[in-house]
C-alpha atoms as a PDB file:
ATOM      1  CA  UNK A   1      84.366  60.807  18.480  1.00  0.00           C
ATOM      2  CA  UNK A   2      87.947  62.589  17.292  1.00  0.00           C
ATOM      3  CA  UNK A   3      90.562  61.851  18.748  1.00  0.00           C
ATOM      4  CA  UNK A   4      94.126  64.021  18.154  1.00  0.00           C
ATOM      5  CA  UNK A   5      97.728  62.712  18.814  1.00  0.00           C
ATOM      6  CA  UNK A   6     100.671  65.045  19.866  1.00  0.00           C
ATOM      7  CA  UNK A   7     103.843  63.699  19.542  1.00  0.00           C
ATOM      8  CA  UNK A   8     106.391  64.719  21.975  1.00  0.00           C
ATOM      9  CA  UNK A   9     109.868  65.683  21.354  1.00  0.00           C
ATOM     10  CA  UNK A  10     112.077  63.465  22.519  1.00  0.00           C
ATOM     11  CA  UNK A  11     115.616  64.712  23.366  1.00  0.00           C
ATOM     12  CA  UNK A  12     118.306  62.064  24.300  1.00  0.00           C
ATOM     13  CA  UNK A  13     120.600  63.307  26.709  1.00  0.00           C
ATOM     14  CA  UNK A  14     124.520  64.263  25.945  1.00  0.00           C
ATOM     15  CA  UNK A  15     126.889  61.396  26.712  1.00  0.00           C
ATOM     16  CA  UNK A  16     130.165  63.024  24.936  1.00  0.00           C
ATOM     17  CA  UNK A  17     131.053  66.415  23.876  1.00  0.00           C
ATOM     18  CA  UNK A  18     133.588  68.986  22.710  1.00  0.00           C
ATOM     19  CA  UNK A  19     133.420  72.217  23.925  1.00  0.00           C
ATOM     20  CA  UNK A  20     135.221  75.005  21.349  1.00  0.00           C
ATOM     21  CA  UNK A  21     134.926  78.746  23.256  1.00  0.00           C
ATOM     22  CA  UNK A  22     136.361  81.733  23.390  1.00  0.00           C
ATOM     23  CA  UNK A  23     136.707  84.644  25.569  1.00  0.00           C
ATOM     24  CA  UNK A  24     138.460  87.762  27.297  1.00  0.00           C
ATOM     25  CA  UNK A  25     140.139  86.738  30.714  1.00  0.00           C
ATOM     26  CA  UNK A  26     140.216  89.489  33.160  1.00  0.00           C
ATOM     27  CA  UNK A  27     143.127  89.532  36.552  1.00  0.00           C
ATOM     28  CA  UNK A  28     142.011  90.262  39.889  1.00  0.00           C
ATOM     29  CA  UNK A  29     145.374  90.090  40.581  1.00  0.00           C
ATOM     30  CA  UNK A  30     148.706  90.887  38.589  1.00  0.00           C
ATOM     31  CA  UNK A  31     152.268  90.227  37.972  1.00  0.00           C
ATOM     32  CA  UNK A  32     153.542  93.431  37.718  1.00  0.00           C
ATOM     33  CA  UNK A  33     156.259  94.568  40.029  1.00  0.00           C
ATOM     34  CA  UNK A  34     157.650  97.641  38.264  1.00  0.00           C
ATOM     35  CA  UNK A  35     161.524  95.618  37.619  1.00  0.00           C
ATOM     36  CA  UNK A  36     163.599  95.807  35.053  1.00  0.00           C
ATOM     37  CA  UNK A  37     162.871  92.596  33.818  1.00  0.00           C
ATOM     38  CA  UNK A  38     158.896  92.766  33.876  1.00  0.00           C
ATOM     39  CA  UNK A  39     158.807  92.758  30.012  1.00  0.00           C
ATOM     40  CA  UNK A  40     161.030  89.432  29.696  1.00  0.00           C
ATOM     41  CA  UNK A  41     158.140  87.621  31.525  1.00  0.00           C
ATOM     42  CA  UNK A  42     155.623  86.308  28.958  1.00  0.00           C
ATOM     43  CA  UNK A  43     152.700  86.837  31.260  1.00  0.00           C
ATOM     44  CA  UNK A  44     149.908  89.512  31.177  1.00  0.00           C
ATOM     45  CA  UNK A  45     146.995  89.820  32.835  1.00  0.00           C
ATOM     46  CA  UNK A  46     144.284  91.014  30.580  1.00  0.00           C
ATOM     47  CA  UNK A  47     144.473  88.403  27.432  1.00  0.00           C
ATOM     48  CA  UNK A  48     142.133  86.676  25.217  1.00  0.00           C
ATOM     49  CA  UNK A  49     141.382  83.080  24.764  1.00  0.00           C
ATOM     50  CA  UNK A  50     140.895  80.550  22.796  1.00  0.00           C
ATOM     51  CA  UNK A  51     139.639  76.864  23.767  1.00  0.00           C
ATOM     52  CA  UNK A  52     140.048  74.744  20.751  1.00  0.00           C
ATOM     53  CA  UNK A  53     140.627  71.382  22.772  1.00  0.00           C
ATOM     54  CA  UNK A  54     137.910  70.391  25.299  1.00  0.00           C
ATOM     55  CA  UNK A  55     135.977  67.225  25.704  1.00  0.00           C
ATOM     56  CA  UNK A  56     133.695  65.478  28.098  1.00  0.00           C
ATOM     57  CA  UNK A  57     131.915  62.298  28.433  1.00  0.00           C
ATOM     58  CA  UNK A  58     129.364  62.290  30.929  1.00  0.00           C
ATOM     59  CA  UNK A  59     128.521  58.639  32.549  1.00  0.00           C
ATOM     60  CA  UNK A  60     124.907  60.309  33.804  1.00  0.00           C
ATOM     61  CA  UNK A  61     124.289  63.484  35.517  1.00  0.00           C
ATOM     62  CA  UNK A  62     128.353  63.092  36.273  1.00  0.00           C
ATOM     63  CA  UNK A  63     131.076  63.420  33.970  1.00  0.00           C
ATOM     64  CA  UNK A  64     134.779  63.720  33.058  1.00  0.00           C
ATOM     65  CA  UNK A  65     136.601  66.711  31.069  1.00  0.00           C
ATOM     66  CA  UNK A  66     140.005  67.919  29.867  1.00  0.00           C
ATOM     67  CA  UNK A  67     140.259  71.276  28.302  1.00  0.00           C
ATOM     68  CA  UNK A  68     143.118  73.078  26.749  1.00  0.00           C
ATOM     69  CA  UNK A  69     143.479  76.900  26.280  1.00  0.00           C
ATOM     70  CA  UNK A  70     145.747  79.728  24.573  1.00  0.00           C
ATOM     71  CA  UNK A  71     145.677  83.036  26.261  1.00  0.00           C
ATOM     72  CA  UNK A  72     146.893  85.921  23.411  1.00  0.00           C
ATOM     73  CA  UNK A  73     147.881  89.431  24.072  1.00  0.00           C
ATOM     74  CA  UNK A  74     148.836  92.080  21.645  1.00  0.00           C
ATOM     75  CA  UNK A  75     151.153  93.596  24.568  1.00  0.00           C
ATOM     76  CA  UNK A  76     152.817  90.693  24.915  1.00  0.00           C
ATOM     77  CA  UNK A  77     154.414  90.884  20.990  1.00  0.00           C
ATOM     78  CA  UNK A  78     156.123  94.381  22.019  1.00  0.00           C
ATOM     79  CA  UNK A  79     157.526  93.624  24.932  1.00  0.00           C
ATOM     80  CA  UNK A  80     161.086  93.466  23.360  1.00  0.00           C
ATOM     81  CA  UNK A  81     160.585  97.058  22.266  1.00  0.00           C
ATOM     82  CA  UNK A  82     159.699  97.872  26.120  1.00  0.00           C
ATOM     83  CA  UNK A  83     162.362  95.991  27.510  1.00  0.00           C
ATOM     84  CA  UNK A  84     165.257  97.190  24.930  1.00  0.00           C
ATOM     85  CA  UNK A  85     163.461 100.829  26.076  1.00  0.00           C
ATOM     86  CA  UNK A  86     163.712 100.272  29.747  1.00  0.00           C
ATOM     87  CA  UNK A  87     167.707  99.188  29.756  1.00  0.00           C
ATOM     88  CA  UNK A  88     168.383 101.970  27.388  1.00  0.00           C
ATOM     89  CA  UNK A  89     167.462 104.646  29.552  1.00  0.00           C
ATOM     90  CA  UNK A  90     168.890 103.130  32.367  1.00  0.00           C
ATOM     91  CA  UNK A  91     171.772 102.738  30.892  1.00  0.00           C
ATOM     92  CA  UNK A  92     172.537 105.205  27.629  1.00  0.00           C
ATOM     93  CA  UNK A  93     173.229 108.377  29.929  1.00  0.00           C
ATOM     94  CA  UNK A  94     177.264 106.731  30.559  1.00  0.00           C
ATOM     95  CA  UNK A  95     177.308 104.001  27.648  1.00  0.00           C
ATOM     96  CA  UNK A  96     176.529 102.942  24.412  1.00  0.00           C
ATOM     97  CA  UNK A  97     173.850 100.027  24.613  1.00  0.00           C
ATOM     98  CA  UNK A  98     173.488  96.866  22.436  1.00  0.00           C
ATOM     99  CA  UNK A  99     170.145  94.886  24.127  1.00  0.00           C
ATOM    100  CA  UNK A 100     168.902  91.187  23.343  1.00  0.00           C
ATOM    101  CA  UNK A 101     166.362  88.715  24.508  1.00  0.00           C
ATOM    102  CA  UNK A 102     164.743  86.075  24.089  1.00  0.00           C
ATOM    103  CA  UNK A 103     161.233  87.913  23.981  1.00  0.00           C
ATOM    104  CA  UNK A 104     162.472  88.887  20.420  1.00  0.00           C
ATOM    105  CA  UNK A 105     161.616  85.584  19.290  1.00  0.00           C
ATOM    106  CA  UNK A 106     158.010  84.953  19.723  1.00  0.00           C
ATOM    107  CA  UNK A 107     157.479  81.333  20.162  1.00  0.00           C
ATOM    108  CA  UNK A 108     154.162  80.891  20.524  1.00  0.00           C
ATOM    109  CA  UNK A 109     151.679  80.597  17.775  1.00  0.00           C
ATOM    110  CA  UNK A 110     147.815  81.078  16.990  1.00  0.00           C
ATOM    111  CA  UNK A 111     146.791  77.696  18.449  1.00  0.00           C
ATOM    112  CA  UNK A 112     148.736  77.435  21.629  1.00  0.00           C
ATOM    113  CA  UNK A 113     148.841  80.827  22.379  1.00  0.00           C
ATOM    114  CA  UNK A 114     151.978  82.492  24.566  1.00  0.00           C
ATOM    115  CA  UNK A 115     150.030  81.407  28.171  1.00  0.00           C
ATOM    116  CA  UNK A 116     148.334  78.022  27.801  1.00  0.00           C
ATOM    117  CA  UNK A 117     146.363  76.439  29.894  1.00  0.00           C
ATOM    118  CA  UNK A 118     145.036  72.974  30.935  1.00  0.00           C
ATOM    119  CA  UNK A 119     142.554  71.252  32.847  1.00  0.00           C
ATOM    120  CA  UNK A 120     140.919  68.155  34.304  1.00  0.00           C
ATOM    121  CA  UNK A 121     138.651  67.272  36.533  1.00  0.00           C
ATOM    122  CA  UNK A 122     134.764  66.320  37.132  1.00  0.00           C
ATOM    123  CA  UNK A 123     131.672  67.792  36.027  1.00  0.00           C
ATOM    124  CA  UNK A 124     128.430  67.509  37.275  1.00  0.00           C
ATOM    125  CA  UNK A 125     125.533  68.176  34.199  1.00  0.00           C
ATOM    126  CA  UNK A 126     121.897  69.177  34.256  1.00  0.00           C
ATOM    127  CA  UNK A 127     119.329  69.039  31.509  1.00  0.00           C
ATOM    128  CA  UNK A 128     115.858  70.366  31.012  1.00  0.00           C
ATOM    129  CA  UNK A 129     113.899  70.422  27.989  1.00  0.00           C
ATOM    130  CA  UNK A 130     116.798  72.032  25.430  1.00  0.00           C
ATOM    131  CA  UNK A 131     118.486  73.931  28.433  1.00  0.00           C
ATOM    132  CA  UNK A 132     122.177  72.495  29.753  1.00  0.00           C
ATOM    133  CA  UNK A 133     123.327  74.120  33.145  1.00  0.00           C
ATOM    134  CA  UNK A 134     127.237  72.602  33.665  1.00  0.00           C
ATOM    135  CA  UNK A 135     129.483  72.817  36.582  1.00  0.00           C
ATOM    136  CA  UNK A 136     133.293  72.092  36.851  1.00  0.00           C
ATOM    137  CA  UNK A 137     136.136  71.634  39.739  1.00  0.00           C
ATOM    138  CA  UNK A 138     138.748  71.203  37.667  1.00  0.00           C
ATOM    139  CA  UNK A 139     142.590  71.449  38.740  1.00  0.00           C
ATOM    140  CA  UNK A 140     145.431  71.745  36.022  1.00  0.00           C
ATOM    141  CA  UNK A 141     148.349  73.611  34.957  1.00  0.00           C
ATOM    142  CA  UNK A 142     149.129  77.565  33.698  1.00  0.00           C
ATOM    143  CA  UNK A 143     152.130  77.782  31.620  1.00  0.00           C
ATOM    144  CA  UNK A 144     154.302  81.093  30.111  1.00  0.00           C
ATOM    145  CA  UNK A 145     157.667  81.831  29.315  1.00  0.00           C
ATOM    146  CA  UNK A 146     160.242  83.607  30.935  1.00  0.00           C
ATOM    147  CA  UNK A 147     162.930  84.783  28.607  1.00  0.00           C
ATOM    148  CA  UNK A 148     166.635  85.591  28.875  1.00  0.00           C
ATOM    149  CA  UNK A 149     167.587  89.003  28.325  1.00  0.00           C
ATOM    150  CA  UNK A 150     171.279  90.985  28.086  1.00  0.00           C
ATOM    151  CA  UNK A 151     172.487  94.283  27.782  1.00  0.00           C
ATOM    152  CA  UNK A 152     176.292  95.223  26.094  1.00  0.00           C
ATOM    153  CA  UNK A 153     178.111  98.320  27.572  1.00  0.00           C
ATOM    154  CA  UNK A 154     180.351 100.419  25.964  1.00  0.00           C
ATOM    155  CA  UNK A 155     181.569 103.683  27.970  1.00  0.00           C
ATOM    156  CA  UNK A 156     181.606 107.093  26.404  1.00  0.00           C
ATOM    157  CA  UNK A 157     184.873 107.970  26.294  1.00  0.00           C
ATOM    158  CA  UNK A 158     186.464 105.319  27.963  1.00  0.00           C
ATOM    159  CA  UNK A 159     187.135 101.396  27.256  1.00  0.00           C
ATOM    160  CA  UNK A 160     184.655 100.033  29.734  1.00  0.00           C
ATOM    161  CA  UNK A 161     182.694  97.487  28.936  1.00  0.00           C
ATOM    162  CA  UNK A 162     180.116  95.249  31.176  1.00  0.00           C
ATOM    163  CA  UNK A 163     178.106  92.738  30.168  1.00  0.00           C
ATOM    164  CA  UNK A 164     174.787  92.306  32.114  1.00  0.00           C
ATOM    165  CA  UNK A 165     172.395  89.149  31.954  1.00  0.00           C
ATOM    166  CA  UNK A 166     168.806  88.311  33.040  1.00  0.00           C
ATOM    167  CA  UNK A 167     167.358  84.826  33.718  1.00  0.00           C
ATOM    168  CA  UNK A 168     165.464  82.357  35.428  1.00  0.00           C
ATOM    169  CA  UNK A 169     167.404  79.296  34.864  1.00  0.00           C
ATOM    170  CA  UNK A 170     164.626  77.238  33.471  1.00  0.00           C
ATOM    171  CA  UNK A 171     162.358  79.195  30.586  1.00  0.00           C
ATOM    172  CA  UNK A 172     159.403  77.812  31.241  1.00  0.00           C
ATOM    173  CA  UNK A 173     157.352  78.206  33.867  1.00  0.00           C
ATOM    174  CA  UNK A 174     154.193  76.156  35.338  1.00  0.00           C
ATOM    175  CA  UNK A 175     151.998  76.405  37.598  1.00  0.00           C
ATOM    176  CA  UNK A 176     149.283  74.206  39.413  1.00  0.00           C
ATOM    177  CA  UNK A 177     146.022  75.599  38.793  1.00  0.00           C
ATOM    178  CA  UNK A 178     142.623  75.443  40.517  1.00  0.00           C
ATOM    179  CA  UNK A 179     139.313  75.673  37.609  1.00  0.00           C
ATOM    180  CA  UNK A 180     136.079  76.255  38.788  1.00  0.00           C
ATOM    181  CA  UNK A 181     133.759  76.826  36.221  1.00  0.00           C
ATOM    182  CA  UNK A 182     130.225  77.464  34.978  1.00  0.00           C
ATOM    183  CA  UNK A 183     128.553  76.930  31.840  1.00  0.00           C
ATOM    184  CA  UNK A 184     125.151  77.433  30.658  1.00  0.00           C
ATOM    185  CA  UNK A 185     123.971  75.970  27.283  1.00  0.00           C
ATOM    186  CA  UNK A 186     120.572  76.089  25.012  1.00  0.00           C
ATOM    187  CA  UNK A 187     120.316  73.206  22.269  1.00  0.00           C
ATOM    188  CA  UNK A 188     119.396  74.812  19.315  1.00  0.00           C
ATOM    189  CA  UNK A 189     119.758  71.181  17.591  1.00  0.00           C
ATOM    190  CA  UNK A 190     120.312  67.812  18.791  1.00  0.00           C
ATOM    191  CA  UNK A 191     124.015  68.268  18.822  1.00  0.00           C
ATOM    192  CA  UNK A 192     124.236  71.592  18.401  1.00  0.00           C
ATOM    193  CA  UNK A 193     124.376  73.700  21.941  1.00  0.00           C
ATOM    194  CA  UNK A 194     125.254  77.223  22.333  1.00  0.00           C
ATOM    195  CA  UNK A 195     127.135  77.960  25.587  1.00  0.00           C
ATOM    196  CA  UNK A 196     128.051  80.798  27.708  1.00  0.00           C
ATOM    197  CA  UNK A 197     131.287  80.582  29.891  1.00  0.00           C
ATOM    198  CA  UNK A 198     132.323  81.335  33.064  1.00  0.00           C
ATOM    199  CA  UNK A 199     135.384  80.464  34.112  1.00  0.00           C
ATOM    200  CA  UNK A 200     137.775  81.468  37.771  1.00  0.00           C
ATOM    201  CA  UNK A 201     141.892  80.280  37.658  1.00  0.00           C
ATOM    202  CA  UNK A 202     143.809  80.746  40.708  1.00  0.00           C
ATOM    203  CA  UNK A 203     147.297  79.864  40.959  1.00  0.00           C
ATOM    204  CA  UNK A 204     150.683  80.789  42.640  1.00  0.00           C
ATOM    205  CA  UNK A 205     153.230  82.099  40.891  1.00  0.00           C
ATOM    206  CA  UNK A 206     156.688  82.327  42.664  1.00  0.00           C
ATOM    207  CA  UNK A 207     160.142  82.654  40.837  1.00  0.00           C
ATOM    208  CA  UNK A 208     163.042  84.871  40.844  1.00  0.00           C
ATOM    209  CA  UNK A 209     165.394  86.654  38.312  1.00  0.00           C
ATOM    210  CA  UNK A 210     168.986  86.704  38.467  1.00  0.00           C
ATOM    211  CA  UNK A 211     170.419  89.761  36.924  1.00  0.00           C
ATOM    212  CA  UNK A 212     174.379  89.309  36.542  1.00  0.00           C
ATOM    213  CA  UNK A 213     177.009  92.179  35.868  1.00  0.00           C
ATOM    214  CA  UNK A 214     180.041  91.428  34.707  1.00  0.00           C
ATOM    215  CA  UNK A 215     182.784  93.515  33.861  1.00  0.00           C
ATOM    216  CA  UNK A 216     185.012  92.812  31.272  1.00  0.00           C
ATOM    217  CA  UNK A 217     188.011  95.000  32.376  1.00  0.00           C
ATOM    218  CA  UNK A 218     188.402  94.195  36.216  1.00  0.00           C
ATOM    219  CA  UNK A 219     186.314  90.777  35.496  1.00  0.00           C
ATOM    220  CA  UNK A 220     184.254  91.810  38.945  1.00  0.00           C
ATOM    221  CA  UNK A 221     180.624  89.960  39.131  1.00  0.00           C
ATOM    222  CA  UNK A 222     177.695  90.939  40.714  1.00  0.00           C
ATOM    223  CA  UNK A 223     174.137  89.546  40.774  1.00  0.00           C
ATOM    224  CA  UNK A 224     171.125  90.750  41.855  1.00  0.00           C
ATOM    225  CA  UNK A 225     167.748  88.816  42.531  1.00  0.00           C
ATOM    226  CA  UNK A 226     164.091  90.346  41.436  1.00  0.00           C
ATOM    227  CA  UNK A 227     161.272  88.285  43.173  1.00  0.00           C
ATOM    228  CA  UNK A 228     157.839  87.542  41.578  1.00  0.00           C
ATOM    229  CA  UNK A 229     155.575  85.862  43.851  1.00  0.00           C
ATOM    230  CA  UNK A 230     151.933  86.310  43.957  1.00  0.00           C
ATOM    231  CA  UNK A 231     148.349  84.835  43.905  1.00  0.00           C
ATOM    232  CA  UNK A 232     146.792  85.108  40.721  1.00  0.00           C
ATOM    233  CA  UNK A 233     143.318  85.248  40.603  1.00  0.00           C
ATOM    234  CA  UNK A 234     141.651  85.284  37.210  1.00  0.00           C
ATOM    235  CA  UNK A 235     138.060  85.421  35.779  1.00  0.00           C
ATOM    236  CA  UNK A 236     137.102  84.866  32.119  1.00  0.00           C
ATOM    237  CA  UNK A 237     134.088  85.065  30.044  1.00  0.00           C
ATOM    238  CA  UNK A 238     133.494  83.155  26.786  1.00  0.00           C
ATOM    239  CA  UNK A 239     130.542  81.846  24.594  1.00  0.00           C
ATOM    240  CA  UNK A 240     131.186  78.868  22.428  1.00  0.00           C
ATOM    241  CA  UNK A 241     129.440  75.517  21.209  1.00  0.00           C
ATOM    242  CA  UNK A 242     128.927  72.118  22.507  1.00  0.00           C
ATOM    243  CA  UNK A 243     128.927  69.545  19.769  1.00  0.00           C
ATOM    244  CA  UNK A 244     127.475  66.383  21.304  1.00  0.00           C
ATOM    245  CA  UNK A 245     129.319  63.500  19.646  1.00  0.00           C
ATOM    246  CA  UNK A 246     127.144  60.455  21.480  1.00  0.00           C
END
């Protein structure tokens, strides 16, 4: 009598991982308010992303992770060129206009992106067979500039000249951020898993501009205050790898 032996694969559940993904992220809600000083604020809705930093270490079926994104937008490198635009035809009809910012200087690179985001929190981990279902409730930050701008005017045919200024007081801006998320992985090797992403940010932004008009002949200031405050609400999707260290 025969007999035959099947052997079993045996896989050992993930312990510690990194997570590298990337993505689109799409608002629900926006920043927009139609001011003169919308394309000073490094912030669009509509970016893509890239999550080079994210680990977890799972003690069982629960875990602990820390992620860091950079959002990217090819709008966001013009918007000196839409700013300078805006203030110029505001403004060119009774002077000549000399415009500057901040936004000129983009100071955000490949890695960090110009919105970057973080999180931590705990996740909760199932595995079947070579199938990895993961889900997050994170809480973190959101972080974009908010550059300076100014404006030099020159009247036609007259010596008037005003000098006009646009900031926030402090550059940078952060918010706290709740991170849901949802991923679902297949493990095409032992520490190899392909992932799909889901991820939902929501986060309040509230912070004003001060726009100040000076002018230099009767040295008479103004100022003027443009209000952003909303509720963003942002989903993203993103497919990426898990590469199980332990």
């Amino acid at each position: 009598m025969g007999i035959s032996a099947f052997s079993q694969e045996v896989i050992k559940p993930m312990k510690w991982v990194v997570r590298p993904s990337f993505g689109i992220s799409l608002p629900i809600t926006t920043l927009s308010t139609g001011y003169i000083t919308d394309d000073l604020v490094g912030f669009d809705g509509q970016t893509y992303y890239g999550q080079f930093i994210s680990t977890t270490y799972f003690f069982n079926h629960w875990g602990l992770e820390f992620s860091l994104a950079g959002n990217h937008s090819s709008k966001l490198e013009g918007r000196f060129d839409r700013f300078r635009a805006v203030v110029e035809d505001k403004y060119s009809g009774n002077y000549f206009v000399s415009v500057n910012s901040g936004g000129q200087y983009p100071a955000s690179n490949f890695i960090s992106g110009a919105i970057e985001k973080g999180s931590l929190g705990p996740v909760y981990k199932v595995e079947k067979n070579r199938w990895v279902i993961i889900g997050r409730a994170m809480i973190g930050v959101t972080s974009f500039d908010t550059d300076w701008g100014s404006a030099s005017l020159k009247g036609k045919g007259s010596n008037e000249l005003i000098e006009i200024g646009w900031d926030t007081g402090r550059p940078v801006k952060d918010f706290f951020t709740f991170n849901p998320s949802f991923t679902l992985g297949y493990r095409v090797f032992d520490r190899i898993v392909l992932d799909f992403d889901l991820n939902y940010r929501i986060y309040n932004i509230d912070f004003d501009y001060t726009e100040t008009t000076e002018n230099l002949n009767t040295k008479d200031i103004t100022t003027q205050n443009y209000s952003y405050s909303n509720l963003i609400n942002e989903f993203s999707v993103g497919f990426g790898l898990m590469i199980v260290i332990k």
